[in-house]
PDB file of N, CA and C in Angstrom:
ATOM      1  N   UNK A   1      34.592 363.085 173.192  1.00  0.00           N
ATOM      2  CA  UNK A   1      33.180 363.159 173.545  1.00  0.00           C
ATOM      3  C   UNK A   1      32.593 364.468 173.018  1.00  0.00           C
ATOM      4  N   UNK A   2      31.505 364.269 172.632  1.00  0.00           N
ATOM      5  CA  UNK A   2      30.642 365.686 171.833  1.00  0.00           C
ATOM      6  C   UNK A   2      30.144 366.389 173.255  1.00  0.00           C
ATOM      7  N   UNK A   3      30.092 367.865 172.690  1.00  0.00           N
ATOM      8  CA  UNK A   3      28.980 368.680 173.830  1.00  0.00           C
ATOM      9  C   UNK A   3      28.361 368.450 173.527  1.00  0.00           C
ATOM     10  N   UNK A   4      27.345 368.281 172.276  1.00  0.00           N
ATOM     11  CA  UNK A   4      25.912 368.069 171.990  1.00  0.00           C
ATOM     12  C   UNK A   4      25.825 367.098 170.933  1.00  0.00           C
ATOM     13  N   UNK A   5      25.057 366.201 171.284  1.00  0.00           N
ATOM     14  CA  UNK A   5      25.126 365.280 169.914  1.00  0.00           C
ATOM     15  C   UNK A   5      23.525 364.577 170.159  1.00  0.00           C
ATOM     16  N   UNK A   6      22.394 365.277 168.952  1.00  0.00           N
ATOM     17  CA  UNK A   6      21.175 364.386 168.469  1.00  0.00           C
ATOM     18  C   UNK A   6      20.782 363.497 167.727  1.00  0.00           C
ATOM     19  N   UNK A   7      20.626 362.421 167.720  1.00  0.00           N
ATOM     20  CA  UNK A   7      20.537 361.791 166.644  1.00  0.00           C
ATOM     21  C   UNK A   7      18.939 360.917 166.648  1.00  0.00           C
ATOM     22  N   UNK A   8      18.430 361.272 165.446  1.00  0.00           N
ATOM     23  CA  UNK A   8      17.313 360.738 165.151  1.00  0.00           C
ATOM     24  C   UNK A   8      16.791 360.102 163.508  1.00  0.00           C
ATOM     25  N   UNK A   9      16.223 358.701 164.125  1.00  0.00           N
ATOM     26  CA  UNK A   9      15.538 358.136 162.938  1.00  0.00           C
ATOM     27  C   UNK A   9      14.477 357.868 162.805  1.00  0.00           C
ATOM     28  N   UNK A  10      13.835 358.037 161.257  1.00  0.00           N
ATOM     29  CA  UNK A  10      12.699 357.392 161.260  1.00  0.00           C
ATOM     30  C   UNK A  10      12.045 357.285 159.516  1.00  0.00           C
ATOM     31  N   UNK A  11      11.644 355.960 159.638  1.00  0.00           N
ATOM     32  CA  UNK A  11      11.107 355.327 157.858  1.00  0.00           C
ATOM     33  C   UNK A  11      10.797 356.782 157.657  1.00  0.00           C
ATOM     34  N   UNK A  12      10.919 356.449 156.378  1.00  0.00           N
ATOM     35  CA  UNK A  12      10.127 357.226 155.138  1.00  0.00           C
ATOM     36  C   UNK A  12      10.162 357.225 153.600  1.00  0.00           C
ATOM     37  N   UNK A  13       9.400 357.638 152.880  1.00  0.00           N
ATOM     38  CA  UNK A  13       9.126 356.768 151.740  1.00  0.00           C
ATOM     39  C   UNK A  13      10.288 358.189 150.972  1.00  0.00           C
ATOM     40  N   UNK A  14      10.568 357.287 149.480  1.00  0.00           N
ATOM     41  CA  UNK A  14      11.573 358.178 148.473  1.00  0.00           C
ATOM     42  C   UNK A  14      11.203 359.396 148.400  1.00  0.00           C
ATOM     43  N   UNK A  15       9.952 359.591 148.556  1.00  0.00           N
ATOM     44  CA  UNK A  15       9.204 360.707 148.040  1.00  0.00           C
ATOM     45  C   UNK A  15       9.752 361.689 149.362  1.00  0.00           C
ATOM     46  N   UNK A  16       9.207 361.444 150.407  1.00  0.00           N
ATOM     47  CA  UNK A  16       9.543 362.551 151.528  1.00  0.00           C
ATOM     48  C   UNK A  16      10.817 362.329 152.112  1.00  0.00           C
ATOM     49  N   UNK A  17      11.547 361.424 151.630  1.00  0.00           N
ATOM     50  CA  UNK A  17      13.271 361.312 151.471  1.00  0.00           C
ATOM     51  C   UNK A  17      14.108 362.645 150.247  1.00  0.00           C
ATOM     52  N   UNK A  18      13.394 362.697 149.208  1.00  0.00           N
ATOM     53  CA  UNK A  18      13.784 363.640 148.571  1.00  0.00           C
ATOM     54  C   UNK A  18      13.071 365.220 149.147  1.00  0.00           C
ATOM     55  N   UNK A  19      11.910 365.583 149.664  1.00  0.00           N
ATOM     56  CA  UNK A  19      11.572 366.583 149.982  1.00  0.00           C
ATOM     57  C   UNK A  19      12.596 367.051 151.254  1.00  0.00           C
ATOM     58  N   UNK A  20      12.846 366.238 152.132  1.00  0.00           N
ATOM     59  CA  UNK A  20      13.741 366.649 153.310  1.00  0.00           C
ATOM     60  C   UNK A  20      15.015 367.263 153.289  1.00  0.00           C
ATOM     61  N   UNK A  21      15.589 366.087 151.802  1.00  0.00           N
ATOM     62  CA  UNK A  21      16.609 366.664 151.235  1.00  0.00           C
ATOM     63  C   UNK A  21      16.975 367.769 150.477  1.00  0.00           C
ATOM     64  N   UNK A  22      15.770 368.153 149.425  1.00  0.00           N
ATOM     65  CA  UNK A  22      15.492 369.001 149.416  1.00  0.00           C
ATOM     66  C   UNK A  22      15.296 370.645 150.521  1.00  0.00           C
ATOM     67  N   UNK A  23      14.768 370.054 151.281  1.00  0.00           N
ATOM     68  CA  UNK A  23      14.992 371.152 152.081  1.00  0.00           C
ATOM     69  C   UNK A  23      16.360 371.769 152.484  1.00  0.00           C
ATOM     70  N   UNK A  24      16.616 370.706 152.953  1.00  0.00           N
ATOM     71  CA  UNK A  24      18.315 371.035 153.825  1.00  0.00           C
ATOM     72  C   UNK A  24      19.056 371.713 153.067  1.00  0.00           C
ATOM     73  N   UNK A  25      18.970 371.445 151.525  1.00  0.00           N
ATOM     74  CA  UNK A  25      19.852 372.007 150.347  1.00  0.00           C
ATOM     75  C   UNK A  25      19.397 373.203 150.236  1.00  0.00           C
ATOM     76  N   UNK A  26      18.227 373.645 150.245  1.00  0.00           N
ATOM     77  CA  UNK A  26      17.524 374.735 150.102  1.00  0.00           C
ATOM     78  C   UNK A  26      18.342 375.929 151.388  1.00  0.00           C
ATOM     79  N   UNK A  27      18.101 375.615 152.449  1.00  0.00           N
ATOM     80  CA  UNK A  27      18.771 376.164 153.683  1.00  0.00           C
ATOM     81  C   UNK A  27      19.919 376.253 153.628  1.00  0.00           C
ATOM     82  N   UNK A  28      20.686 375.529 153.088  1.00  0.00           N
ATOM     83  CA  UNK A  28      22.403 375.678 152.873  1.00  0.00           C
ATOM     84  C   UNK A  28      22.688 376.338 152.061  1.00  0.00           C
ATOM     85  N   UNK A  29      21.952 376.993 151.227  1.00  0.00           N
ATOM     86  CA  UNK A  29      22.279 377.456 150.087  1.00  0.00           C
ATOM     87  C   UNK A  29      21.505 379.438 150.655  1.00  0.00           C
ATOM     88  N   UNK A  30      21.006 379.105 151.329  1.00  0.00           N
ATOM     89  CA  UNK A  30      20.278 380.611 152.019  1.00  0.00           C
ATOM     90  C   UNK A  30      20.909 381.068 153.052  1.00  0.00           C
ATOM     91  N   UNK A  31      22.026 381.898 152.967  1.00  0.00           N
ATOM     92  CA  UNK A  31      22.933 382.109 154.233  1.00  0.00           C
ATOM     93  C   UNK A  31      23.069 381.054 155.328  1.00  0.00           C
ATOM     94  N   UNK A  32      22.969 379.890 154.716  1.00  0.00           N
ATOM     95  CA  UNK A  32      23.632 378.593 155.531  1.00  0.00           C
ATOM     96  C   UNK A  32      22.625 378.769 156.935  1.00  0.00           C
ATOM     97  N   UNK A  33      21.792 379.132 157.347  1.00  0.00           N
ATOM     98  CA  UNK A  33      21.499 378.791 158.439  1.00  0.00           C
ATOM     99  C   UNK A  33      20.592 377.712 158.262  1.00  0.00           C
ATOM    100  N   UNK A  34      20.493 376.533 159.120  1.00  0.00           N
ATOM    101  CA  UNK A  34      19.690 375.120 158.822  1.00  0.00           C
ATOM    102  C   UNK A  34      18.990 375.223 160.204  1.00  0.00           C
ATOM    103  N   UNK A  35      17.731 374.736 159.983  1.00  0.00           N
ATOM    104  CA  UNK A  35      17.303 374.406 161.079  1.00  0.00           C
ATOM    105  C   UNK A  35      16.442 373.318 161.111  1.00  0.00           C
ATOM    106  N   UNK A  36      16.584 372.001 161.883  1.00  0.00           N
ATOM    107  CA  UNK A  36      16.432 370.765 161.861  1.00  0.00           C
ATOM    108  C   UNK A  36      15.274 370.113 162.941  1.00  0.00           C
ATOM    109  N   UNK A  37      14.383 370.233 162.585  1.00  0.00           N
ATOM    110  CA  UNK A  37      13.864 368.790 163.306  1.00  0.00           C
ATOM    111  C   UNK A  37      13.910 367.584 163.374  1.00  0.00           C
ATOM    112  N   UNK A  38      14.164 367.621 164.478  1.00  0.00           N
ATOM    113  CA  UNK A  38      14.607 365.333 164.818  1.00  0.00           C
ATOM    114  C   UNK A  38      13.525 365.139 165.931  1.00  0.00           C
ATOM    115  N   UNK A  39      12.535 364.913 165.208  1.00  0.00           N
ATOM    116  CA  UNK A  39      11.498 364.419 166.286  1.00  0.00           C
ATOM    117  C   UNK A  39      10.710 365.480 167.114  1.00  0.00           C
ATOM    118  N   UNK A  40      10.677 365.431 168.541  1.00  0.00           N
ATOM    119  CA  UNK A  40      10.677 366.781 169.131  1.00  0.00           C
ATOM    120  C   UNK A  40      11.080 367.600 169.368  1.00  0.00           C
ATOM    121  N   UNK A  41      12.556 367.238 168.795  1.00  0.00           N
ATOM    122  CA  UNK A  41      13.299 368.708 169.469  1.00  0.00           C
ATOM    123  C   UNK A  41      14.180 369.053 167.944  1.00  0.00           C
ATOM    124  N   UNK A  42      14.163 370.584 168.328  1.00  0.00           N
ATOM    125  CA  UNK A  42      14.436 371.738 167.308  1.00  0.00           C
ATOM    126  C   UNK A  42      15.911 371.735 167.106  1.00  0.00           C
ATOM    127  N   UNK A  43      16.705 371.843 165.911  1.00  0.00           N
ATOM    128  CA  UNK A  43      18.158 372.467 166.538  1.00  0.00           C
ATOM    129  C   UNK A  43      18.397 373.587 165.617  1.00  0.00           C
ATOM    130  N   UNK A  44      19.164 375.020 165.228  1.00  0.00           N
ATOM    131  CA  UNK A  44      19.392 375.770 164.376  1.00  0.00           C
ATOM    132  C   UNK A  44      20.823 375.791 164.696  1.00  0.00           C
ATOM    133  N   UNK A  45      21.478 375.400 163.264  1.00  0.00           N
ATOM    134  CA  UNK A  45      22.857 375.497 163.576  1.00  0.00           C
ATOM    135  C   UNK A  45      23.266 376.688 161.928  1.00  0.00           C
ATOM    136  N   UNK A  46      24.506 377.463 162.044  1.00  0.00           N
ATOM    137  CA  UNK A  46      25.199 377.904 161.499  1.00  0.00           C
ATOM    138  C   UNK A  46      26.084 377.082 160.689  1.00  0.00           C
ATOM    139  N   UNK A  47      25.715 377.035 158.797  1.00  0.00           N
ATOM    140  CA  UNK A  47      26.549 376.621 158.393  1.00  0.00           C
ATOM    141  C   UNK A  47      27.801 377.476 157.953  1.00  0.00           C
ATOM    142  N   UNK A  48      29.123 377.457 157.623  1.00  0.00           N
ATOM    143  CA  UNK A  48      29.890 378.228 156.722  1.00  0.00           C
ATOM    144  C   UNK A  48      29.906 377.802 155.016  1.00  0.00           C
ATOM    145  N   UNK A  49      30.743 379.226 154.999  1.00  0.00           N
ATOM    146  CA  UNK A  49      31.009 378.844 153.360  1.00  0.00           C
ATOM    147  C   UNK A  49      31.148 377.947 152.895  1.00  0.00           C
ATOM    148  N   UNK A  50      32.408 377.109 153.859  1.00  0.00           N
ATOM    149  CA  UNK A  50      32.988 375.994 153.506  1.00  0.00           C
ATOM    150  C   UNK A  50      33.031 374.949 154.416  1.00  0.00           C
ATOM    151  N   UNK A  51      32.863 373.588 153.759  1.00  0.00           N
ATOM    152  CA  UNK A  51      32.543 372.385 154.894  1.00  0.00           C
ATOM    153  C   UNK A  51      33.304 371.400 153.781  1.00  0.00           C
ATOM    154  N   UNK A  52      33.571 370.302 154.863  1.00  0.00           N
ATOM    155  CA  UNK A  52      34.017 369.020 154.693  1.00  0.00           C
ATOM    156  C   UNK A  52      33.017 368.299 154.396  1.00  0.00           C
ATOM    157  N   UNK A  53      32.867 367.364 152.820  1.00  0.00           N
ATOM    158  CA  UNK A  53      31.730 366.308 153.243  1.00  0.00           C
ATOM    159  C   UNK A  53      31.819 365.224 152.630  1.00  0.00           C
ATOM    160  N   UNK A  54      31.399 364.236 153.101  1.00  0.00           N
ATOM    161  CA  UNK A  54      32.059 362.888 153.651  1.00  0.00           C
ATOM    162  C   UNK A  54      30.703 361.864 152.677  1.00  0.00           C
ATOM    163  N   UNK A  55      31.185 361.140 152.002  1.00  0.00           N
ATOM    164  CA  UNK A  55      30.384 360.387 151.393  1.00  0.00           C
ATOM    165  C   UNK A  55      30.388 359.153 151.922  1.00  0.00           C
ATOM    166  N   UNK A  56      29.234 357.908 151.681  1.00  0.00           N
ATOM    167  CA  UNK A  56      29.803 356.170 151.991  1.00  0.00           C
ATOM    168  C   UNK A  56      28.303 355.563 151.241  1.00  0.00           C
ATOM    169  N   UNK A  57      28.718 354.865 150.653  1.00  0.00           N
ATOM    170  CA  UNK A  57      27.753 353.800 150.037  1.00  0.00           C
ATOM    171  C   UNK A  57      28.144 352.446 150.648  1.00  0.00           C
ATOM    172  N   UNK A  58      27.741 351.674 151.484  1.00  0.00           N
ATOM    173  CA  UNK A  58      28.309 350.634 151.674  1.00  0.00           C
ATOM    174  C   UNK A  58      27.145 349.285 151.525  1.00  0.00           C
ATOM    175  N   UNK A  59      27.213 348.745 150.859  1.00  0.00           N
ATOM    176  CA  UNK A  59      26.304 347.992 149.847  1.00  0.00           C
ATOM    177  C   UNK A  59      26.608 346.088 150.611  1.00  0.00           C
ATOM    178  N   UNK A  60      26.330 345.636 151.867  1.00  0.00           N
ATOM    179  CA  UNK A  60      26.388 344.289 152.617  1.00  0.00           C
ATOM    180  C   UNK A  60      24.727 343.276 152.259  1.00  0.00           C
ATOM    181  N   UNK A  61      24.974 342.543 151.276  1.00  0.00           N
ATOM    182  CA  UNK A  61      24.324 341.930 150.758  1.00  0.00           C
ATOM    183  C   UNK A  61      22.790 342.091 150.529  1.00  0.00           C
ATOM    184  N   UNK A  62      21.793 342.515 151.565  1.00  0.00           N
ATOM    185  CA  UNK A  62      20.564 342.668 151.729  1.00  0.00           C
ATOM    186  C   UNK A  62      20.135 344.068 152.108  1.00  0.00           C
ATOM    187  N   UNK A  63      21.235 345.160 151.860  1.00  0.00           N
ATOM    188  CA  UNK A  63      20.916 346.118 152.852  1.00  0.00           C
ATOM    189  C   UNK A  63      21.715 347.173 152.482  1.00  0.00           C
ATOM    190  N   UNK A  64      21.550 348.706 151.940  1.00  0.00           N
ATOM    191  CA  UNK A  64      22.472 349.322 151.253  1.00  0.00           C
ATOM    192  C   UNK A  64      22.122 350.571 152.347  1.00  0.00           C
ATOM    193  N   UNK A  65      23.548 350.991 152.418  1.00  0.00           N
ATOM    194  CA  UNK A  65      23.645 351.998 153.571  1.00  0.00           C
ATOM    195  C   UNK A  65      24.254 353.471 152.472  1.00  0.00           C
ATOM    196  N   UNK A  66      23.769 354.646 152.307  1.00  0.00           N
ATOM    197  CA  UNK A  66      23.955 356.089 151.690  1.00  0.00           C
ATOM    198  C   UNK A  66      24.003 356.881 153.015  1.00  0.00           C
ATOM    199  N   UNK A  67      25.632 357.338 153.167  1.00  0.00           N
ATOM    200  CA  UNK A  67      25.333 358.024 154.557  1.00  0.00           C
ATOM    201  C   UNK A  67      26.051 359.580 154.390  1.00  0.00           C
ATOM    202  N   UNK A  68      26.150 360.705 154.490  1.00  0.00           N
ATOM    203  CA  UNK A  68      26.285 362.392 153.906  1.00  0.00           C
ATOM    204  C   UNK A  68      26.880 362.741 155.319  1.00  0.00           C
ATOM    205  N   UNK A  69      27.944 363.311 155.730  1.00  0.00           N
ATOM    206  CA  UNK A  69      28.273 363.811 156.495  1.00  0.00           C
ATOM    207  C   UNK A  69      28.801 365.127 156.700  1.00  0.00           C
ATOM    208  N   UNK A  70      28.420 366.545 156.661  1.00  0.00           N
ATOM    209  CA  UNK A  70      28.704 367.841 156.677  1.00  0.00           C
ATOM    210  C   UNK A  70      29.521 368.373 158.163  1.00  0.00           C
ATOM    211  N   UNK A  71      31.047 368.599 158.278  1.00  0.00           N
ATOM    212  CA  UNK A  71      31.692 368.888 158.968  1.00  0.00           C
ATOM    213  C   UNK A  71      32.413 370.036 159.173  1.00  0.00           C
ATOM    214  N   UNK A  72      32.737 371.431 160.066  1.00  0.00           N
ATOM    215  CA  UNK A  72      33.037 372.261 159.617  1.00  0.00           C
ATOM    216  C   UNK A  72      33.263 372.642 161.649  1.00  0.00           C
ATOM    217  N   UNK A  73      34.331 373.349 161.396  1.00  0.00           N
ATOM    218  CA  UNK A  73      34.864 374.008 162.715  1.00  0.00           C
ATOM    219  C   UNK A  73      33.950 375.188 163.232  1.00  0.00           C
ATOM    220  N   UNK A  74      33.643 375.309 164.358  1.00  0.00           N
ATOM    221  CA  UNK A  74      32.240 376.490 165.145  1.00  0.00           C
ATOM    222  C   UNK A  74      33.637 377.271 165.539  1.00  0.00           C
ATOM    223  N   UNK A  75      34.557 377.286 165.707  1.00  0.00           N
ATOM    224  CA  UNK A  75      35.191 378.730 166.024  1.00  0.00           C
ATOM    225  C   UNK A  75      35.716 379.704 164.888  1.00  0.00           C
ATOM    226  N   UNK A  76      35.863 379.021 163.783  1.00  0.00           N
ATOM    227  CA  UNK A  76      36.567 380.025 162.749  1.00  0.00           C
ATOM    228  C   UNK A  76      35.518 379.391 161.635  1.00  0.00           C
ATOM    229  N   UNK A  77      34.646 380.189 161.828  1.00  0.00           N
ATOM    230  CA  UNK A  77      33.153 379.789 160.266  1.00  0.00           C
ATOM    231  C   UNK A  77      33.981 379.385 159.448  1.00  0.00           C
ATOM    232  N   UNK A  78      34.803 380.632 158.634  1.00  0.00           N
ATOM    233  CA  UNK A  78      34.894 380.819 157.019  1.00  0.00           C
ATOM    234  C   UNK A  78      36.019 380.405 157.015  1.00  0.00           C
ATOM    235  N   UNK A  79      36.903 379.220 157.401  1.00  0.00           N
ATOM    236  CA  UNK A  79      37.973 378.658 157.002  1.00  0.00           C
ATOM    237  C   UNK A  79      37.760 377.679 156.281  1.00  0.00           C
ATOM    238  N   UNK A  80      38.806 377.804 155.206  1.00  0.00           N
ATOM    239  CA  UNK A  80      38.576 376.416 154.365  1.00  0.00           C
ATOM    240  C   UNK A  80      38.692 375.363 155.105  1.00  0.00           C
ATOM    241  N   UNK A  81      37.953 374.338 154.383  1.00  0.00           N
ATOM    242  CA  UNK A  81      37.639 372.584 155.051  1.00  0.00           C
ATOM    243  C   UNK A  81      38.927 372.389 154.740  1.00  0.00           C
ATOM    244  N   UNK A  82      38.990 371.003 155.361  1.00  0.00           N
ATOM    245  CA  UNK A  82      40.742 370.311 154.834  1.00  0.00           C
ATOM    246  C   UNK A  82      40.178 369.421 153.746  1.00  0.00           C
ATOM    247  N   UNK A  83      41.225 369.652 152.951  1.00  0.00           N
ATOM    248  CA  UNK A  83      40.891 368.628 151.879  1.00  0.00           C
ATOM    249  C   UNK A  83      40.297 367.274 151.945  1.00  0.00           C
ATOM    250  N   UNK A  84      39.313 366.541 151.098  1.00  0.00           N
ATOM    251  CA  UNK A  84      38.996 365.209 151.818  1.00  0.00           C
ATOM    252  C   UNK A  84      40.050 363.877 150.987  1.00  0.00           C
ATOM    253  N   UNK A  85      40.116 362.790 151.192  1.00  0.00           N
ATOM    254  CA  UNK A  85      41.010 361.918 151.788  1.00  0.00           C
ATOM    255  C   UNK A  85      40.548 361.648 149.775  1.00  0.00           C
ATOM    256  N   UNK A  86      41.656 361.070 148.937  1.00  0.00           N
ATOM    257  CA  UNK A  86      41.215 360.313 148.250  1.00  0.00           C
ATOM    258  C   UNK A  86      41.762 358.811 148.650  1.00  0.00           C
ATOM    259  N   UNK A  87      40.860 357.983 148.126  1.00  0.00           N
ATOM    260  CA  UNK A  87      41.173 356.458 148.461  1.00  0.00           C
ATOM    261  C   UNK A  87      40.837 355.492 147.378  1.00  0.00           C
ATOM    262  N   UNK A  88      41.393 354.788 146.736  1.00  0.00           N
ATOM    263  CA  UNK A  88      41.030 353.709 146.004  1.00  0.00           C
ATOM    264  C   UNK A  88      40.499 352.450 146.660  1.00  0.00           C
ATOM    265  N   UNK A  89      40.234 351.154 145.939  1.00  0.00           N
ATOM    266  CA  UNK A  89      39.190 349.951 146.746  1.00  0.00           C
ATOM    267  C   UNK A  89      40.480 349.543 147.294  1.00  0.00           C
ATOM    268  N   UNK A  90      40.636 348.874 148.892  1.00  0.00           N
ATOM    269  CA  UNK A  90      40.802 347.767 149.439  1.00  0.00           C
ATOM    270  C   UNK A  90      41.360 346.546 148.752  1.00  0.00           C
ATOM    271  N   UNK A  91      40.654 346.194 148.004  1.00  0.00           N
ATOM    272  CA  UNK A  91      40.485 344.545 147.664  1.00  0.00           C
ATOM    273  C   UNK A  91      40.578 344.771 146.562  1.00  0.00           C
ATOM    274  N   UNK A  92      40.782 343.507 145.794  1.00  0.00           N
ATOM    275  CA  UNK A  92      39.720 343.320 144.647  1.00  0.00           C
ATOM    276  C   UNK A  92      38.410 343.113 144.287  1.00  0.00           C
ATOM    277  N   UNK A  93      38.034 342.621 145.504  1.00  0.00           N
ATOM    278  CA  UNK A  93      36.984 342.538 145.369  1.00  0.00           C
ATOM    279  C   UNK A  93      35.856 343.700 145.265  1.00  0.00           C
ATOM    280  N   UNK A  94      36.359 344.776 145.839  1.00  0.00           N
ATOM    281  CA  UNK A  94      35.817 345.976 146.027  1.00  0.00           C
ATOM    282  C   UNK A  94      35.918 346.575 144.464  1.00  0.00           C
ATOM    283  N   UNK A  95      37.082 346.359 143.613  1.00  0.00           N
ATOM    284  CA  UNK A  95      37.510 347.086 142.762  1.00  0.00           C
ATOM    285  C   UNK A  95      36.670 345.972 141.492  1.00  0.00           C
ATOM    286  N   UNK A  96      36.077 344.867 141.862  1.00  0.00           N
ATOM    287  CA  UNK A  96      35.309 344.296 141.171  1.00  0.00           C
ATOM    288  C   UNK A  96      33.923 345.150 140.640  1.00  0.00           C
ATOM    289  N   UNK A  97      33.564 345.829 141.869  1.00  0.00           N
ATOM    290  CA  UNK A  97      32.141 346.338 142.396  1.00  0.00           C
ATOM    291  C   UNK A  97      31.943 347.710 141.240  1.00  0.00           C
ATOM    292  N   UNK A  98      33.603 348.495 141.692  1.00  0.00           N
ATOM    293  CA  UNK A  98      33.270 349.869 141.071  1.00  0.00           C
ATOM    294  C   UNK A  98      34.116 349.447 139.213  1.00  0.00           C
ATOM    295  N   UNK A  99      33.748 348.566 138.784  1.00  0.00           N
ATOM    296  CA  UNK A  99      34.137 348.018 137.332  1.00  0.00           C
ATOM    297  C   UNK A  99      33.155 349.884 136.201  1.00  0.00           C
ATOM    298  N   UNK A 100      32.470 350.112 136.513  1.00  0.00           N
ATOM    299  CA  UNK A 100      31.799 350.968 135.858  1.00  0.00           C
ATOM    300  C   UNK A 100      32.120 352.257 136.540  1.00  0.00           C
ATOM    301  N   UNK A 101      32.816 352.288 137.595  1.00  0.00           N
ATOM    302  CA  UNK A 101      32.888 353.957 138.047  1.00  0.00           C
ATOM    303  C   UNK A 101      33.981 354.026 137.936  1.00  0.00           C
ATOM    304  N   UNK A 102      34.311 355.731 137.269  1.00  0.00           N
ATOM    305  CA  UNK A 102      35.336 355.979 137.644  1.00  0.00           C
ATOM    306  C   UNK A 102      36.320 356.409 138.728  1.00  0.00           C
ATOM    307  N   UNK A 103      37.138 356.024 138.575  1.00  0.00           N
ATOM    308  CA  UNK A 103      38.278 355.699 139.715  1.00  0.00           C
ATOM    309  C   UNK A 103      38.768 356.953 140.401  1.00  0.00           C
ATOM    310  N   UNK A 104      38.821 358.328 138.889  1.00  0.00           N
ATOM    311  CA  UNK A 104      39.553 359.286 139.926  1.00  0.00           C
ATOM    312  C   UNK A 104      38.324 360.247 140.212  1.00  0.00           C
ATOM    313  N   UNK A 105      38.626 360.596 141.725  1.00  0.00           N
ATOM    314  CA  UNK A 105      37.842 361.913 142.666  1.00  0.00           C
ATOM    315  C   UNK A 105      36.540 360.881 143.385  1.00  0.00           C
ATOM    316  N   UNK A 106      37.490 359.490 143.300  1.00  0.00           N
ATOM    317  CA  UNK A 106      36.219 358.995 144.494  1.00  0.00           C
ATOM    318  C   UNK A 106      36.187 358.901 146.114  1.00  0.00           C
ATOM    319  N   UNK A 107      35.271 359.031 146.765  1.00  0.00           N
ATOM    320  CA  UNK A 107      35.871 359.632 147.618  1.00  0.00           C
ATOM    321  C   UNK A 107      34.723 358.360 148.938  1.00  0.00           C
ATOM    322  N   UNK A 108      35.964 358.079 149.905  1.00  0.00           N
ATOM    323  CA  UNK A 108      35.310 356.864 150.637  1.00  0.00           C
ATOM    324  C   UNK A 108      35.142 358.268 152.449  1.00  0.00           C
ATOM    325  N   UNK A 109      34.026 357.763 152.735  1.00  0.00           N
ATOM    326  CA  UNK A 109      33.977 358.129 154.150  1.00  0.00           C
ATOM    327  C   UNK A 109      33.096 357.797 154.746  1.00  0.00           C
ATOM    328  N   UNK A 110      32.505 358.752 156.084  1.00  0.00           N
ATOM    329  CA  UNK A 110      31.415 357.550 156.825  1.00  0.00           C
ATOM    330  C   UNK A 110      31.127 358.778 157.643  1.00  0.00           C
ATOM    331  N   UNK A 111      29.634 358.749 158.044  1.00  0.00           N
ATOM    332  CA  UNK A 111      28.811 359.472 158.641  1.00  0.00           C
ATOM    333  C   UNK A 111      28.446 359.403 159.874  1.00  0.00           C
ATOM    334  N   UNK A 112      28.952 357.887 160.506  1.00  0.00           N
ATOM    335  CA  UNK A 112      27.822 357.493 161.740  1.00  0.00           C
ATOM    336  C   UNK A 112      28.456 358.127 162.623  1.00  0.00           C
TER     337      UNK A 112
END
């Protein structure tokens, strides 16, 4: 169970999908401190040097899910992340999908 856990959604068009993102990158890159609005409420968290981060494209017929997950330990900032997982497709069918990507440094994970 989390001590604190916010989570907030809401539409928005490519355009202010890339400005947001933009931002966050902007802040991570400025002595890591981020500070987030989700709606009404504020959060400022401490990033470190180094973080874990977690990719997933998961593409179910009508509906494509891009989900970014930034993970990193609050008691020891500046420790390196653990390495992330490599994984090849499941199936074939999966390995049908990534016919055009390459295979090595891909990296499967999940955000929710």
């Amino acid at each position: 169970m989390s001590d604190v856990e916010v989570t907030y959604e809401e539409p928005l068009t490519r355009d202010e999908t890339a400005r947001c993102l933009s931002a966050l990158a902007a802040a991570l890159a400025d002595e890591g401190e981020v500070e987030l609005e989700l709606g009404a409420t504020k959060m400022k968290v401490h990033v470190p040097g180094k973080v874990r981060c977690k990719v997933e494209v998961e593409i179910d017929r009508d509906e494509v899910e891009f989900e970014v997950e930034l993970t990193w330990k609050t008691a020891a900032r500046d420790q390196p992340a653990p390495p992330v997982e490599q994984t090849e497709p499941d199936t074939a069918d999966e390995q049908a999908k990534d016919v055009h990507a390459p295979h090595s440094g891909r990296r499967k994970a999940s955000a929710r």
